[in-house]
Protein backbone atom coordinates (compact mmCIF):
# COMPACT_ATOMS: atom_id res chain seq x y z
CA UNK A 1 0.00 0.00 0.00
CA UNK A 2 1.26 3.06 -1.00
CA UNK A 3 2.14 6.11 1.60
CA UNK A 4 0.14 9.68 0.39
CA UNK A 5 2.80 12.16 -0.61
CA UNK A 6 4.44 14.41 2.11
CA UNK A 7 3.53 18.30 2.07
CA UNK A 8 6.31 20.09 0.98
CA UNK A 9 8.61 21.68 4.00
CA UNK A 10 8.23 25.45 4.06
CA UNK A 11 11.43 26.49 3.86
CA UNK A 12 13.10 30.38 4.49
CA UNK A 13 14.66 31.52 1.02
CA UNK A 14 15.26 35.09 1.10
CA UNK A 15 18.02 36.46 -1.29
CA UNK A 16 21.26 36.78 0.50
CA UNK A 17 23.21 40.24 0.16
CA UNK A 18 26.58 40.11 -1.23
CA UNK A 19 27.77 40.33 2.19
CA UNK A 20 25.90 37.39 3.54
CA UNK A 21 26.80 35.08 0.74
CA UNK A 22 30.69 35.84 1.22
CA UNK A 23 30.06 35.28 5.18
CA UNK A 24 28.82 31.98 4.32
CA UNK A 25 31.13 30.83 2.24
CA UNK A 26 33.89 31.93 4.26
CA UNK A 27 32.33 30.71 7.89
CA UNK A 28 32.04 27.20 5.91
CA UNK A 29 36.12 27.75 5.27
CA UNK A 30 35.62 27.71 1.06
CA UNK A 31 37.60 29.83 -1.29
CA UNK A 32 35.21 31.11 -3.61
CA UNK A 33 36.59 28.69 -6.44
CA UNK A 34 35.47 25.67 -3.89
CA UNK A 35 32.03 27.22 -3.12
CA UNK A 36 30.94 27.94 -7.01
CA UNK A 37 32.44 23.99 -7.65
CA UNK A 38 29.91 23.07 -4.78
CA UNK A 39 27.24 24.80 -6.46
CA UNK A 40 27.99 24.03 -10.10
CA UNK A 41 28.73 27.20 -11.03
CA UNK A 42 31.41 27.15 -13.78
CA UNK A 43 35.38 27.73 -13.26
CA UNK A 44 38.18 29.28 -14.98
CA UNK A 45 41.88 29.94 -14.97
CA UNK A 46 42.49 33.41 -13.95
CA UNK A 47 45.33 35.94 -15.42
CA UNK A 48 48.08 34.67 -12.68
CA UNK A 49 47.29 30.80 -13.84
CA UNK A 50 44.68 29.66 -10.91
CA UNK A 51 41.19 28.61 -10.66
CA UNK A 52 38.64 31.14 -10.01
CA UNK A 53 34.35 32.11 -10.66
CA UNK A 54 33.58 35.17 -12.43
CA UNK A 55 30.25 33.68 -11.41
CA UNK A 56 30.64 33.66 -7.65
CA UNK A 57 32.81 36.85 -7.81
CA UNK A 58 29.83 38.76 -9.28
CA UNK A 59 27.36 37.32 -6.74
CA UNK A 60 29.52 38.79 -4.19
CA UNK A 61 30.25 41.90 -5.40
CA UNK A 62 28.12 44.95 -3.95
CA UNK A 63 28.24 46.74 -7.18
CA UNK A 64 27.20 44.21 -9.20
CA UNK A 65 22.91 43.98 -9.60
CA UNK A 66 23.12 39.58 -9.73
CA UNK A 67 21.87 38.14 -6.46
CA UNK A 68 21.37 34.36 -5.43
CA UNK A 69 18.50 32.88 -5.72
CA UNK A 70 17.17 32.32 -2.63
CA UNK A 71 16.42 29.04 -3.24
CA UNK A 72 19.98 28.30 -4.19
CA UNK A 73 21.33 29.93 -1.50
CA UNK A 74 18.84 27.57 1.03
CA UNK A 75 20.59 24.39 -0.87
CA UNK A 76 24.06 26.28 0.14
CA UNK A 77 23.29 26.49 3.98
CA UNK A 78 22.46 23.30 3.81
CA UNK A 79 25.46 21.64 1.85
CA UNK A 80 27.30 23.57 4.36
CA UNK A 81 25.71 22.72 7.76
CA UNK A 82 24.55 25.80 7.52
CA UNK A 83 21.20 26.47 7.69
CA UNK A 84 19.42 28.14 10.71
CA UNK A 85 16.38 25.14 10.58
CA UNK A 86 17.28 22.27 8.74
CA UNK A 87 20.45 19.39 7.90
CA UNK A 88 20.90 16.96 5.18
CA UNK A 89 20.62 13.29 6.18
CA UNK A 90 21.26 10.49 4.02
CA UNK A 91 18.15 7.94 3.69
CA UNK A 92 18.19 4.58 5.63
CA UNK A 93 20.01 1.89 3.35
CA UNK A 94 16.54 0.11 3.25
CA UNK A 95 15.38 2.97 1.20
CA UNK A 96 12.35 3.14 3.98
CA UNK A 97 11.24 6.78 5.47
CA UNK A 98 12.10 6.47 9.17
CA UNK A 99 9.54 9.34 9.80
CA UNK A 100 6.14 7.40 8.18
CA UNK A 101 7.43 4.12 9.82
């Protein structure tokens, strides 16, 4: 018999400032290179030869308009142990939902 779907959780998104995404990333310890890899966001060589994202860069910059999406940024707290309300938590290996018994 199968189990009704869940309701969705309600979760906080707001759009993060340029300063909150770059105290983020740095209170989880990633360069921004490491964060945009996290987050898919894509990576190039910079001028002196290393890795860098004109991406991330521009996410954090206060003079550029580009935010976050909030619900990207949610994802980020999360990946990160972030997030003020919620963790990630692999499945049981029985595939079961611990929760609905």
């Amino acid at each position: 018999m199968s189990q009704p779907p869940r309701p969705a959780l309600a979760l906080a998104m707001p759009v993060p400032t340029g300063d909150q995404l770059k105290a983020a990333r740095t209170a989880a310890g990633l360069s921004q290179a490491q964060a945009a890899e996290l987050m898919g966001y894509p990576l190039q060589t910079g001028s002196r030869g290393g890795v860098q994202s004109r991406t991330w860069q521009a996410l954090e910059s206060m003079s550029d308009e580009r935010n976050m999406q909030g619900p990207v940024f949610a994802m980020f707290l999360l990946l990160t142990g972030q997030h003020p309300d919620f963790v990630l938590a692999a499945r049981p290996a029985d595939g079961g939902d611990s929760a609905t018994g």
